[in-house]
C-alpha atoms as a PDB file:
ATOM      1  CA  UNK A   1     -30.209  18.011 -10.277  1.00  0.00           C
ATOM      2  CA  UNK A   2     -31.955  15.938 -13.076  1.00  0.00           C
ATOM      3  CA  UNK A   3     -30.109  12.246 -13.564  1.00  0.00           C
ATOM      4  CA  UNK A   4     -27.898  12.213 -17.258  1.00  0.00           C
ATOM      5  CA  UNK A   5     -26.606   9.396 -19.012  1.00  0.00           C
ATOM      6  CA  UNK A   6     -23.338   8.885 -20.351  1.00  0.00           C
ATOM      7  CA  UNK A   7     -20.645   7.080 -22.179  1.00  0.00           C
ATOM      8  CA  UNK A   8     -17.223   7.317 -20.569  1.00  0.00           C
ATOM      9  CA  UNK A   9     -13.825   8.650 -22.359  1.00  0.00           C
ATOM     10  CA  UNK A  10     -11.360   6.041 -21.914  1.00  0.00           C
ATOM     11  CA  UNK A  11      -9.883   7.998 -18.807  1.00  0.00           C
ATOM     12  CA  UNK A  12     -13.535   8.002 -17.315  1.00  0.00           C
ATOM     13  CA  UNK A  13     -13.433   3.797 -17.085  1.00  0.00           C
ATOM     14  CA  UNK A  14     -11.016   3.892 -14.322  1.00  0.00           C
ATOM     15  CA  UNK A  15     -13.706   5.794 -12.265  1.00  0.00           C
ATOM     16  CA  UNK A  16     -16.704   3.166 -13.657  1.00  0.00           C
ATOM     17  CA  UNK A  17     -14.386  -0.157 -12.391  1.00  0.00           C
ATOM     18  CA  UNK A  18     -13.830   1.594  -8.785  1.00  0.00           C
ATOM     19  CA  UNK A  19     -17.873   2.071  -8.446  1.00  0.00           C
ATOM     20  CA  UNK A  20     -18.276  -1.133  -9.339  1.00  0.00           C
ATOM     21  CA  UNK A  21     -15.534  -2.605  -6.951  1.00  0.00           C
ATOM     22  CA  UNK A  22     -17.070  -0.251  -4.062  1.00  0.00           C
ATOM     23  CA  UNK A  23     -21.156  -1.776  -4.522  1.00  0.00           C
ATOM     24  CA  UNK A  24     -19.781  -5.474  -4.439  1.00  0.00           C
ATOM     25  CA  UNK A  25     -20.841  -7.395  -1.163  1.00  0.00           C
ATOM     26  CA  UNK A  26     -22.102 -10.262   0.264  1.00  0.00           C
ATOM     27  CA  UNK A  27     -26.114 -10.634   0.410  1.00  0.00           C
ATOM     28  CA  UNK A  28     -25.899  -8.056  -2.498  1.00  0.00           C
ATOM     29  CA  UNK A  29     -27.495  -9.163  -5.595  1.00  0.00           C
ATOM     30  CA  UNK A  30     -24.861  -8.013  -8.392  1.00  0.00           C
ATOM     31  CA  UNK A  31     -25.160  -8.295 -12.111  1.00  0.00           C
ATOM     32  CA  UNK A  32     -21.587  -6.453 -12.674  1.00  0.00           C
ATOM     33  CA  UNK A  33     -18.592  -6.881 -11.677  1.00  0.00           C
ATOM     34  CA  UNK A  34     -15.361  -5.167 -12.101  1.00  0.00           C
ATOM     35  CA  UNK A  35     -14.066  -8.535 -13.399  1.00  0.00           C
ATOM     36  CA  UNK A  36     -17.008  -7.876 -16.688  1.00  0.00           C
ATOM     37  CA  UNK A  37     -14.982  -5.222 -17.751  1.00  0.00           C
ATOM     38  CA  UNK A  38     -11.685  -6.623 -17.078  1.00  0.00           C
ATOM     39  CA  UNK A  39     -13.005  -9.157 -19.647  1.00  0.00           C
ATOM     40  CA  UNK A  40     -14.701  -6.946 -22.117  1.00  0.00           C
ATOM     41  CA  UNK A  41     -11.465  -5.124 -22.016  1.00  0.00           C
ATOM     42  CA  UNK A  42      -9.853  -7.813 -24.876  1.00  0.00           C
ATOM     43  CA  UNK A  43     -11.335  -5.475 -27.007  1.00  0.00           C
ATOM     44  CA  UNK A  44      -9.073  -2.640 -26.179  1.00  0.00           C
ATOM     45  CA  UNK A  45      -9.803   0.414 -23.692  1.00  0.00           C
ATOM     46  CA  UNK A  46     -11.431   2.304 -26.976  1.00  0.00           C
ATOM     47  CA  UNK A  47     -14.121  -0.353 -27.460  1.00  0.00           C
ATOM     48  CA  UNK A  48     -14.582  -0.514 -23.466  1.00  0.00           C
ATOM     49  CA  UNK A  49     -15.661   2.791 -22.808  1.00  0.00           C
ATOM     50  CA  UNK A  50     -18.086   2.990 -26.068  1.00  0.00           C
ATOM     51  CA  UNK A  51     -19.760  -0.161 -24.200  1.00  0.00           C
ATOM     52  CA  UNK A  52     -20.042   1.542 -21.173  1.00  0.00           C
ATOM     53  CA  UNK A  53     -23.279   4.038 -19.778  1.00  0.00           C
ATOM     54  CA  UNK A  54     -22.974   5.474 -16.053  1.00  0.00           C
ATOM     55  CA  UNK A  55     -25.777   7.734 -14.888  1.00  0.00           C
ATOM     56  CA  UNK A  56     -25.674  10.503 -12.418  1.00  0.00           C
ATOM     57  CA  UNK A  57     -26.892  12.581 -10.265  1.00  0.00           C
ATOM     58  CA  UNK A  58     -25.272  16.080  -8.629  1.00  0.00           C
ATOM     59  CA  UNK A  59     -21.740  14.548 -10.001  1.00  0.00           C
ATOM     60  CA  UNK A  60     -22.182  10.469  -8.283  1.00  0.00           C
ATOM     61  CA  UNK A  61     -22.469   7.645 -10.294  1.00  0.00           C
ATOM     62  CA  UNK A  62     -25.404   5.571  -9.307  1.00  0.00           C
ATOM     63  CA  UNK A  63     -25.656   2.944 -12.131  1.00  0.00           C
ATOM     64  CA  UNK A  64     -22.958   1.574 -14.639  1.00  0.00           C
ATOM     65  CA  UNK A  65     -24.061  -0.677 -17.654  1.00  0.00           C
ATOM     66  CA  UNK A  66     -21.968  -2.725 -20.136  1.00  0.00           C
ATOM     67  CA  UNK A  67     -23.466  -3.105 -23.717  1.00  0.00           C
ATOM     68  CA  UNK A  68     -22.078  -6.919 -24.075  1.00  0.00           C
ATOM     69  CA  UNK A  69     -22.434  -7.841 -27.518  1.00  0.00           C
ATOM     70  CA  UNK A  70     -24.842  -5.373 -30.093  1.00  0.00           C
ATOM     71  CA  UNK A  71     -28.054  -6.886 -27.973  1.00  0.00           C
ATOM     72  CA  UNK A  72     -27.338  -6.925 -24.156  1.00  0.00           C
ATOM     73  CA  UNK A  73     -26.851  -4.065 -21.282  1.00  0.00           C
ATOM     74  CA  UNK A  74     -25.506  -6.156 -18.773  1.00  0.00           C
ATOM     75  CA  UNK A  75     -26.140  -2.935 -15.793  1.00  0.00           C
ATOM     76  CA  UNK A  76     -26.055  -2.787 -12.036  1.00  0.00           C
ATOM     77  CA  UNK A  77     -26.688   0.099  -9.354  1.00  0.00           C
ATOM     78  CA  UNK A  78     -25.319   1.290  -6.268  1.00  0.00           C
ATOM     79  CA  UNK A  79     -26.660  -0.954  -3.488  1.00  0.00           C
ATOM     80  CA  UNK A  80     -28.679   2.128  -1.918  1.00  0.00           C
ATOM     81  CA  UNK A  81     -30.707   3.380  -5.296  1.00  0.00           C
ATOM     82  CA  UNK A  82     -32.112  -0.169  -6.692  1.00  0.00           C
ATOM     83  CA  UNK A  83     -35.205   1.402  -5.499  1.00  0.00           C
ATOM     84  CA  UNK A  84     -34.912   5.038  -6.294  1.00  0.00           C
ATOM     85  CA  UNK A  85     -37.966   5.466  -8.512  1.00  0.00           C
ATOM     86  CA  UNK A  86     -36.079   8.650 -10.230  1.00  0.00           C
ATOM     87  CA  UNK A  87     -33.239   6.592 -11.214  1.00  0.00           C
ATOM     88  CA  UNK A  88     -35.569   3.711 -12.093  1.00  0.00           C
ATOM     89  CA  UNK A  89     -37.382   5.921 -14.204  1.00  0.00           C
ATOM     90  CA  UNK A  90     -35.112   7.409 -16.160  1.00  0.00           C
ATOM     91  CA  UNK A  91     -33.283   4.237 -16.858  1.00  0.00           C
ATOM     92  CA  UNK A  92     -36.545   2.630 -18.518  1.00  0.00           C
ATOM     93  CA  UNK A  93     -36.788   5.718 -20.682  1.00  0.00           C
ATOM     94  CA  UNK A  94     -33.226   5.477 -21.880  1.00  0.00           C
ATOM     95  CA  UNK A  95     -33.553   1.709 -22.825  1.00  0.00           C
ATOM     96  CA  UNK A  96     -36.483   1.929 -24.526  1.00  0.00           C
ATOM     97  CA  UNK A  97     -35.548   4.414 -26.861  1.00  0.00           C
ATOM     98  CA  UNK A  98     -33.253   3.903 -29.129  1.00  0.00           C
ATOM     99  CA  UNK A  99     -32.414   7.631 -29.953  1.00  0.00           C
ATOM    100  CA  UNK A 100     -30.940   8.167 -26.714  1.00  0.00           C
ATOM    101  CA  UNK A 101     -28.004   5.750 -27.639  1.00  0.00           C
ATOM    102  CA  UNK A 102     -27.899   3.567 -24.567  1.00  0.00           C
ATOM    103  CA  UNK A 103     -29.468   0.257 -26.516  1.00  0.00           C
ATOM    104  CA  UNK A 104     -29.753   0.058 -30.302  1.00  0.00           C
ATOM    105  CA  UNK A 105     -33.663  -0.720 -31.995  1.00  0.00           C
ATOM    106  CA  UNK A 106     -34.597  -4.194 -32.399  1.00  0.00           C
ATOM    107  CA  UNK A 107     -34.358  -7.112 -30.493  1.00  0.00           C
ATOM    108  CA  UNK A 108     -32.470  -6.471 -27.362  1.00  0.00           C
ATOM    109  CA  UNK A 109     -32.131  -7.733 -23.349  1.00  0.00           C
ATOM    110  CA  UNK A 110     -31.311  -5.994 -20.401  1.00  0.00           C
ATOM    111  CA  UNK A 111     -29.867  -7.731 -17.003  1.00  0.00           C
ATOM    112  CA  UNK A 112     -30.266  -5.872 -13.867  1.00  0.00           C
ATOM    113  CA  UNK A 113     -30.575  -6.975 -10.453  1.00  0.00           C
ATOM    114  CA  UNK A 114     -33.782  -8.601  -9.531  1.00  0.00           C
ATOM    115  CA  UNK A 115     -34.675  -6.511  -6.733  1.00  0.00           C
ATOM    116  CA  UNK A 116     -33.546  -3.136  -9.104  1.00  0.00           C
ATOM    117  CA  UNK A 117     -37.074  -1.044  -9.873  1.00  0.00           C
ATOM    118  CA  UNK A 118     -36.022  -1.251 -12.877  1.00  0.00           C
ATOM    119  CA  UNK A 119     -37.678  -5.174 -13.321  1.00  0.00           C
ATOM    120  CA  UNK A 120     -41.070  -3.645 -12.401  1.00  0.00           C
ATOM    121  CA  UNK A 121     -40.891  -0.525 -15.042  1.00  0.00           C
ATOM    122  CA  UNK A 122     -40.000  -2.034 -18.196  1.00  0.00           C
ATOM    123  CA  UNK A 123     -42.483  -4.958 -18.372  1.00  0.00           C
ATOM    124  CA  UNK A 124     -44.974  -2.471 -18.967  1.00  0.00           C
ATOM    125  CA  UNK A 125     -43.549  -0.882 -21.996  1.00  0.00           C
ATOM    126  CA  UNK A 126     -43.296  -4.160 -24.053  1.00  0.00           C
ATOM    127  CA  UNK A 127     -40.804  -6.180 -22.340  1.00  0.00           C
ATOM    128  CA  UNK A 128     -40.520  -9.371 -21.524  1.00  0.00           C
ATOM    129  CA  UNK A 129     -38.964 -12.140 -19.069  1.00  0.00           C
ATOM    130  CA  UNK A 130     -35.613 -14.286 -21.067  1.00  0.00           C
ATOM    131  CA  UNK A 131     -34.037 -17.053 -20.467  1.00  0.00           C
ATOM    132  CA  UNK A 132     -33.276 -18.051 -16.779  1.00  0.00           C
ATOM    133  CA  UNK A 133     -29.735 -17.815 -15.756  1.00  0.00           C
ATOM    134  CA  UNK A 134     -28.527 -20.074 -12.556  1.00  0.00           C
ATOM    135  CA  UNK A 135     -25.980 -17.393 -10.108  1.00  0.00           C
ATOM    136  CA  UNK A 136     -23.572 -19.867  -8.146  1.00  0.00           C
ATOM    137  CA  UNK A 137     -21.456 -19.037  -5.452  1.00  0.00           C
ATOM    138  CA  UNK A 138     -18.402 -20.908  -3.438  1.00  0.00           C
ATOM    139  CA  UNK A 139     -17.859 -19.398   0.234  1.00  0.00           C
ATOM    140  CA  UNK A 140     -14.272 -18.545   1.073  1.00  0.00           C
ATOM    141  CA  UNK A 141     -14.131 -19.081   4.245  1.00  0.00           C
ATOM    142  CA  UNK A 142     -12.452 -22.435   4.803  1.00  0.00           C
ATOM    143  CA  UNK A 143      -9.153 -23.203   3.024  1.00  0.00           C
ATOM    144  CA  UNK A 144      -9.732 -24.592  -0.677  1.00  0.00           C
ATOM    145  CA  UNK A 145      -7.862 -27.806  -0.943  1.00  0.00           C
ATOM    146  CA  UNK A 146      -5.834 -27.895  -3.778  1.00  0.00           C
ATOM    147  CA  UNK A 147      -6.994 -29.891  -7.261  1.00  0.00           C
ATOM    148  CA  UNK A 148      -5.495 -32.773  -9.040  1.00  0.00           C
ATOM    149  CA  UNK A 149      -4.161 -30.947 -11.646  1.00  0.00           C
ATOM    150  CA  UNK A 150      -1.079 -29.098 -12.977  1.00  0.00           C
ATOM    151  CA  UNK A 151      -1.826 -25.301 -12.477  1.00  0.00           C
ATOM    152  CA  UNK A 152       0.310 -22.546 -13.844  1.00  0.00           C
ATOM    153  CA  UNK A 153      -0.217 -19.261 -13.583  1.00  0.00           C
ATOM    154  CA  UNK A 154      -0.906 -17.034 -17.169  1.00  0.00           C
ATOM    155  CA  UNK A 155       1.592 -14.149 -18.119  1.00  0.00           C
ATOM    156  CA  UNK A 156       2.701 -11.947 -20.778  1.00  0.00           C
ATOM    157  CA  UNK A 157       4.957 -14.875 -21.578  1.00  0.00           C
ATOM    158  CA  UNK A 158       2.803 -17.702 -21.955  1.00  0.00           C
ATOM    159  CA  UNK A 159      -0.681 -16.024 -22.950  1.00  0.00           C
ATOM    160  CA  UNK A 160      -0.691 -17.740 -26.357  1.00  0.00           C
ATOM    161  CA  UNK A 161      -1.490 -21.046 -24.116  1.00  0.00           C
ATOM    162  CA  UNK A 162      -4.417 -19.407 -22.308  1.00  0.00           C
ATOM    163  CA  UNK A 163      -5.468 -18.013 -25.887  1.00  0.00           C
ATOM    164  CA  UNK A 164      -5.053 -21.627 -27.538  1.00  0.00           C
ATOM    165  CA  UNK A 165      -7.436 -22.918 -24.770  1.00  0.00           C
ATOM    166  CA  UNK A 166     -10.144 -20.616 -24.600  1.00  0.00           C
ATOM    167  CA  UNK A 167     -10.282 -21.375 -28.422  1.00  0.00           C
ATOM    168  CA  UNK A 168     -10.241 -24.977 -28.486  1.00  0.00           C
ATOM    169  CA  UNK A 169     -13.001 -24.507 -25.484  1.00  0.00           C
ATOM    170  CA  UNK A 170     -15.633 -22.176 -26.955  1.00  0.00           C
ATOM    171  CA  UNK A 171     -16.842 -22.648 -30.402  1.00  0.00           C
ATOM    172  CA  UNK A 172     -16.398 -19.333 -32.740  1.00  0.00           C
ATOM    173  CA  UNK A 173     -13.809 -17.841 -30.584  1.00  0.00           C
ATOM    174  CA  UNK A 174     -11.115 -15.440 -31.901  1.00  0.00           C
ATOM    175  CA  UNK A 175      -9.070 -15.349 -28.432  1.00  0.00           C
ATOM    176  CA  UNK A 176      -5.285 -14.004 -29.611  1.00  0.00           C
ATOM    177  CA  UNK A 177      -2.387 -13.285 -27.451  1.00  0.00           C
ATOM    178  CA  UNK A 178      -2.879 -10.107 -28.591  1.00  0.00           C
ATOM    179  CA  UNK A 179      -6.436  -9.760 -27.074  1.00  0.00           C
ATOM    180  CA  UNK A 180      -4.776 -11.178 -23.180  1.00  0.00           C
ATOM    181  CA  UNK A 181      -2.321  -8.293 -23.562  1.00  0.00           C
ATOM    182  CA  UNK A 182      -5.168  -5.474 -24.193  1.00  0.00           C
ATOM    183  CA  UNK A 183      -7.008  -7.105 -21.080  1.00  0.00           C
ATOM    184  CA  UNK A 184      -3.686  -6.483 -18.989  1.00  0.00           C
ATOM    185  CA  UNK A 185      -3.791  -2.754 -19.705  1.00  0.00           C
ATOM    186  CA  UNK A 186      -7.238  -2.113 -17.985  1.00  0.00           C
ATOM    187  CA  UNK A 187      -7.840  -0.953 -14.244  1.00  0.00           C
ATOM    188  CA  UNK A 188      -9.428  -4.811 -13.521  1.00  0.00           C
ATOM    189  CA  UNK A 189      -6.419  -6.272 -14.485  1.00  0.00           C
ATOM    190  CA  UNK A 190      -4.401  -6.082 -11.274  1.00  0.00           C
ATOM    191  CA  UNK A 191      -7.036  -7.685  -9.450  1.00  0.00           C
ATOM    192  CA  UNK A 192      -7.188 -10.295 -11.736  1.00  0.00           C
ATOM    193  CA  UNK A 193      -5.289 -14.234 -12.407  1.00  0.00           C
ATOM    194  CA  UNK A 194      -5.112 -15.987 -15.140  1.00  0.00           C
ATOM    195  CA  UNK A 195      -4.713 -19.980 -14.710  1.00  0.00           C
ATOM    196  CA  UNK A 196      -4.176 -23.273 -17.277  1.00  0.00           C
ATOM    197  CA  UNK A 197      -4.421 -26.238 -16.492  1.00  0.00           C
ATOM    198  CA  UNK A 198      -2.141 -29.447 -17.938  1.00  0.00           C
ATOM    199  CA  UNK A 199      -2.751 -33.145 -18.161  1.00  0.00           C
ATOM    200  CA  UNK A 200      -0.171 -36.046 -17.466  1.00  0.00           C
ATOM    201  CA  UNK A 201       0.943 -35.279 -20.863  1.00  0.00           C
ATOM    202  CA  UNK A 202       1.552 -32.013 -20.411  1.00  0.00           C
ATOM    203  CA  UNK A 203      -0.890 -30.501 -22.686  1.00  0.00           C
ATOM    204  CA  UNK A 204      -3.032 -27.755 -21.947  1.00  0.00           C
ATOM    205  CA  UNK A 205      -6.540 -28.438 -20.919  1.00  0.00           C
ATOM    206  CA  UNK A 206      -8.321 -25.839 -19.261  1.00  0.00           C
ATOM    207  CA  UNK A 207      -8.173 -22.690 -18.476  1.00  0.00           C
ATOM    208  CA  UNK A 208     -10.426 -19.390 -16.675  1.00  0.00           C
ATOM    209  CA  UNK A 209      -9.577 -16.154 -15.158  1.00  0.00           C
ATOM    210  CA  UNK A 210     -10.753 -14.894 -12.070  1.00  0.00           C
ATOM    211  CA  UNK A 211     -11.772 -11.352 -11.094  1.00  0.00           C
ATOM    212  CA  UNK A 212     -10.977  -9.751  -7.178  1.00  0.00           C
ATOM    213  CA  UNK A 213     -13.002  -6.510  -6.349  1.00  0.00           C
ATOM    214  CA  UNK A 214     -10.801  -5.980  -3.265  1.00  0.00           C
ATOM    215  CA  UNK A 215     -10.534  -7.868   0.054  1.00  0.00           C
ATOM    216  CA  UNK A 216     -13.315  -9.170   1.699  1.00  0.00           C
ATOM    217  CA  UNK A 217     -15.776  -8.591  -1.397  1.00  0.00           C
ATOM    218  CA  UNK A 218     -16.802 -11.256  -4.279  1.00  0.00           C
ATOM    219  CA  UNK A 219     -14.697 -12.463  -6.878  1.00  0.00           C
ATOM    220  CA  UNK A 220     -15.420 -14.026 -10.081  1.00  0.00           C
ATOM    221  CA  UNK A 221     -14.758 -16.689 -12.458  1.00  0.00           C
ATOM    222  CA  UNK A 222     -15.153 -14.922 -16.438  1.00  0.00           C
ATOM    223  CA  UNK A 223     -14.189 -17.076 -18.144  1.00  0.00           C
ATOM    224  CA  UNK A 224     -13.843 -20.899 -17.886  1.00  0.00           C
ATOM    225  CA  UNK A 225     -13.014 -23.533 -20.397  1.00  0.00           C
ATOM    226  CA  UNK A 226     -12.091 -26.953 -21.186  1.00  0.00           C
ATOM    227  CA  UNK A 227     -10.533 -28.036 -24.378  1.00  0.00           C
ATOM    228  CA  UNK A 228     -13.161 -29.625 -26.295  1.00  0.00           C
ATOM    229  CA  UNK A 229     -10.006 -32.101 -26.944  1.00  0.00           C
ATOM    230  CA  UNK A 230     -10.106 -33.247 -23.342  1.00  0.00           C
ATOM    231  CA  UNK A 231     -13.816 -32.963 -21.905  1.00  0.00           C
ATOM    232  CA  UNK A 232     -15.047 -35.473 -19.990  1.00  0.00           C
ATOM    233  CA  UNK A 233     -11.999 -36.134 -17.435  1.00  0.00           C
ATOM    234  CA  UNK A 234     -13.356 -33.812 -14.714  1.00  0.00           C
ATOM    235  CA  UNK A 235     -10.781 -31.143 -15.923  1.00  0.00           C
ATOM    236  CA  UNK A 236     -13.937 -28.301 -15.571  1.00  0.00           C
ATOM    237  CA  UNK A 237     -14.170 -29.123 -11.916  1.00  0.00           C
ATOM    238  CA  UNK A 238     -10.697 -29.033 -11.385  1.00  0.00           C
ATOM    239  CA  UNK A 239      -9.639 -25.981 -13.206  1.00  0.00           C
ATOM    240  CA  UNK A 240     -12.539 -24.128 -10.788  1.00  0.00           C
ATOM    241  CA  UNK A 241     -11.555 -25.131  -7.870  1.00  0.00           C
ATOM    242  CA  UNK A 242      -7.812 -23.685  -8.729  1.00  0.00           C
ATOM    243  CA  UNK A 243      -9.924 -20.427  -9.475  1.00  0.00           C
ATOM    244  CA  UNK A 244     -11.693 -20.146  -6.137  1.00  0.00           C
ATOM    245  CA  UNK A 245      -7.798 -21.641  -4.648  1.00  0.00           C
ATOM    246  CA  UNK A 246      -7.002 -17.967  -6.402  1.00  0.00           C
ATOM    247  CA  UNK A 247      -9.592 -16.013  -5.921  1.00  0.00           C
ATOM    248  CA  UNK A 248      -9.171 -16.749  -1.659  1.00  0.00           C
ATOM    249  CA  UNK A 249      -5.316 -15.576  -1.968  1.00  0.00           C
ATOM    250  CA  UNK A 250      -6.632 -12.406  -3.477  1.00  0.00           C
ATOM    251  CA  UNK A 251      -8.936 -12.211  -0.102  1.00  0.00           C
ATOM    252  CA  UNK A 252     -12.324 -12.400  -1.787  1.00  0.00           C
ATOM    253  CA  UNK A 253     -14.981 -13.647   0.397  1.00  0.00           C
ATOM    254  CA  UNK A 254     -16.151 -15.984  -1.883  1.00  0.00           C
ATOM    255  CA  UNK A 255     -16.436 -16.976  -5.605  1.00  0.00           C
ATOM    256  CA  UNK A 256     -19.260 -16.567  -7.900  1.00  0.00           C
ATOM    257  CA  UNK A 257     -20.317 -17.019 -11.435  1.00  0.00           C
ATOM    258  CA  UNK A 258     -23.361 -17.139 -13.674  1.00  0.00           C
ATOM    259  CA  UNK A 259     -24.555 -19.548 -15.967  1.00  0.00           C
ATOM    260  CA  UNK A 260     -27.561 -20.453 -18.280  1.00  0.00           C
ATOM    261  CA  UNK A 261     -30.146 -22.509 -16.682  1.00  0.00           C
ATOM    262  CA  UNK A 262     -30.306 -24.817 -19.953  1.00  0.00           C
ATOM    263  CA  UNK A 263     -26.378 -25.665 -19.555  1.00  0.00           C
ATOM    264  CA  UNK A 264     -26.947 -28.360 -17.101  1.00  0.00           C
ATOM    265  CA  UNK A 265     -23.646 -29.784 -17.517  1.00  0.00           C
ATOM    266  CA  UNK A 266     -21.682 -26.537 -16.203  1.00  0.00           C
ATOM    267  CA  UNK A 267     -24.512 -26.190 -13.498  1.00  0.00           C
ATOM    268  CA  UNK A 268     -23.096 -29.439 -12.319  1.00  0.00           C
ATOM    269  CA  UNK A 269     -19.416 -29.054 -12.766  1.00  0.00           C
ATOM    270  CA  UNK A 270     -19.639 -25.949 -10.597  1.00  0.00           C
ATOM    271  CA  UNK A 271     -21.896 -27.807  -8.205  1.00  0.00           C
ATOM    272  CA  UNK A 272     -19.059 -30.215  -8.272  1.00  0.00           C
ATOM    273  CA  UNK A 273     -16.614 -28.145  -7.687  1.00  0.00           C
ATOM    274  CA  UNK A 274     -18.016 -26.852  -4.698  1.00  0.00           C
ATOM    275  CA  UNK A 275     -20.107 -23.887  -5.350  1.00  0.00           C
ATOM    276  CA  UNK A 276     -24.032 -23.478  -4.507  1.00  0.00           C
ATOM    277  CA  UNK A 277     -26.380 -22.369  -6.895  1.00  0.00           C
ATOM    278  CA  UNK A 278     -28.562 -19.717  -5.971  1.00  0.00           C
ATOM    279  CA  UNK A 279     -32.553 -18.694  -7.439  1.00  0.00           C
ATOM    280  CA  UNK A 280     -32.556 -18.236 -10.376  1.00  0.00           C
ATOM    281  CA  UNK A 281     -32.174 -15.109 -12.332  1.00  0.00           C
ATOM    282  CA  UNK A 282     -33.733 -13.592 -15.732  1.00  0.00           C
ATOM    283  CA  UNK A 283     -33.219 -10.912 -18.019  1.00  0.00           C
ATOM    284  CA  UNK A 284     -35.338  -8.899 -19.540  1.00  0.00           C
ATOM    285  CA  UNK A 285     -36.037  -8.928 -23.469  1.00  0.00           C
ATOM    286  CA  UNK A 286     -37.534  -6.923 -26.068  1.00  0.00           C
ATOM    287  CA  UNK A 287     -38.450  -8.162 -29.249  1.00  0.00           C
ATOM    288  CA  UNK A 288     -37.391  -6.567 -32.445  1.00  0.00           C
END
């Protein structure tokens, strides 16, 4: 049976997040997580599963991409197709046209796994390398000692603090209480923590969420932030070790996160905070 594209109804998500939890493993390159949707889920379940493609074949799901934004498919595959050259195939030809509905026209990226056929096909229909992107990762294993900072944990009761937080941290943000709430009525959400972090003062400083895909498999950090009120006091490093502290009493084998290449100063907060970066990874782009 011929491989088909398509976007989810809001009932079909549930079935996208538990492919996704089921491909994540260590020594597996992944470009999605569960946790992605968890995230894009502030925008409410609607808005989730327009953002969402899964392709098939005879009924499986073999691929699942997020459109993240109007100008990135953020995609992954099952860990046993990256190299089926029918999938591969048909995946090019539904990114690079526009009529098909999976990317809009213009100027657009794609990330997928870096061992995915995919990075050999589209190169050759006008694509291009982007910006490099540095994966790190914190193994589990050993018991994470504890940071130097005030953690609470993030409810229903006190999201407005993990809202006021991720807006004093990332410029142009529009983080509500209202937008936590929508994020707590997606599947990722019970596999998922929410954390601040408070100075001497009691303020607020920092904040992140982490993302389990079940015991034993990667977790994630999406996303992390430090007041731009109270940078430069080592709160970043802090508030990510509490996160991996998390992740390891949700039984994730390790903790992992991506960030651009040109953002030296998270690459070495992380890198402080215990986690190793790994090659680096790029997307692919198209130019309008």
């Amino acid at each position: 049976m011929a491989i088909t594209v398509e976007k989810p109804d809001i009932d079909g998500l549930d079935e996208a997040v538990a492919a996704l939890r089921d491909w994540q493993s260590e020594g597996v390159a992944w470009q999605l997580h569960p946790g992605d949707l968890g995230w894009f889920w502030r925008s409410g379940a609607e808005a989730t599963a327009a953002a969402v493609r899964i392709w098939r074949r005879n009924g499986r799901i073999l691929a699942v991409g997020l459109l993240d934004g109007a100008d990135l498919l953020r995609l992954t595959t099952a860990p046993d197709v990256r190299r089926d050259e029918e999938l591969a195939r048909r995946m090019a030809e539904d990114v690079i046209a526009p009529e098909r509905g999976v990317l809009p026209p213009g100027e657009v990226a794609v990330e997928a796994p870096m061992d995915a056929l995919l990075q050999d096909l589209l190169p050759g229909h006008g694509w291009r390398t982007g910006e490099p992107w540095t994966p790190l990762s914190r193994d589990l294993a050993d018991p994470v000692k504890a940071p130097d900072l005030r953690i609470e944990p993030i409810g229903p009761d006190n999201c407005h603090v993990w809202a006021d937080v991720m807006r004093g941290a990332f410029d142009g943000s529009t983080f509500t209480p209202e937008k936590w709430r929508a994020m707590a009525t997606g599947a990722p959400y019970a596999d998922s923590r929410y954390l601040a972090g408070y100075d001497e003062r009691g303020d607020a400083v920092a904040a992140v969420a982490v993302w389990s895909a079940g015991a034993g498999k990667p977790g994630i950090l999406e996303p992390m932030g430090v007041h731009r009120d109270h940078r430069g006091h080592g709160y970043g490093k802090a508030i990510t070790v509490a996160a991996a502290a998390a992740l390891q009493e949700l039984g994730s084998s390790s903790a992992a996160l991506g960030t651009p290449s040109s953002n030296v100063a998270a690459v070495a907060t992380y890198k402080s905070a215990g986690f190793h970066a790994r090659p680096e990874v790029r997307d692919l782009t198209r130019d309008a």
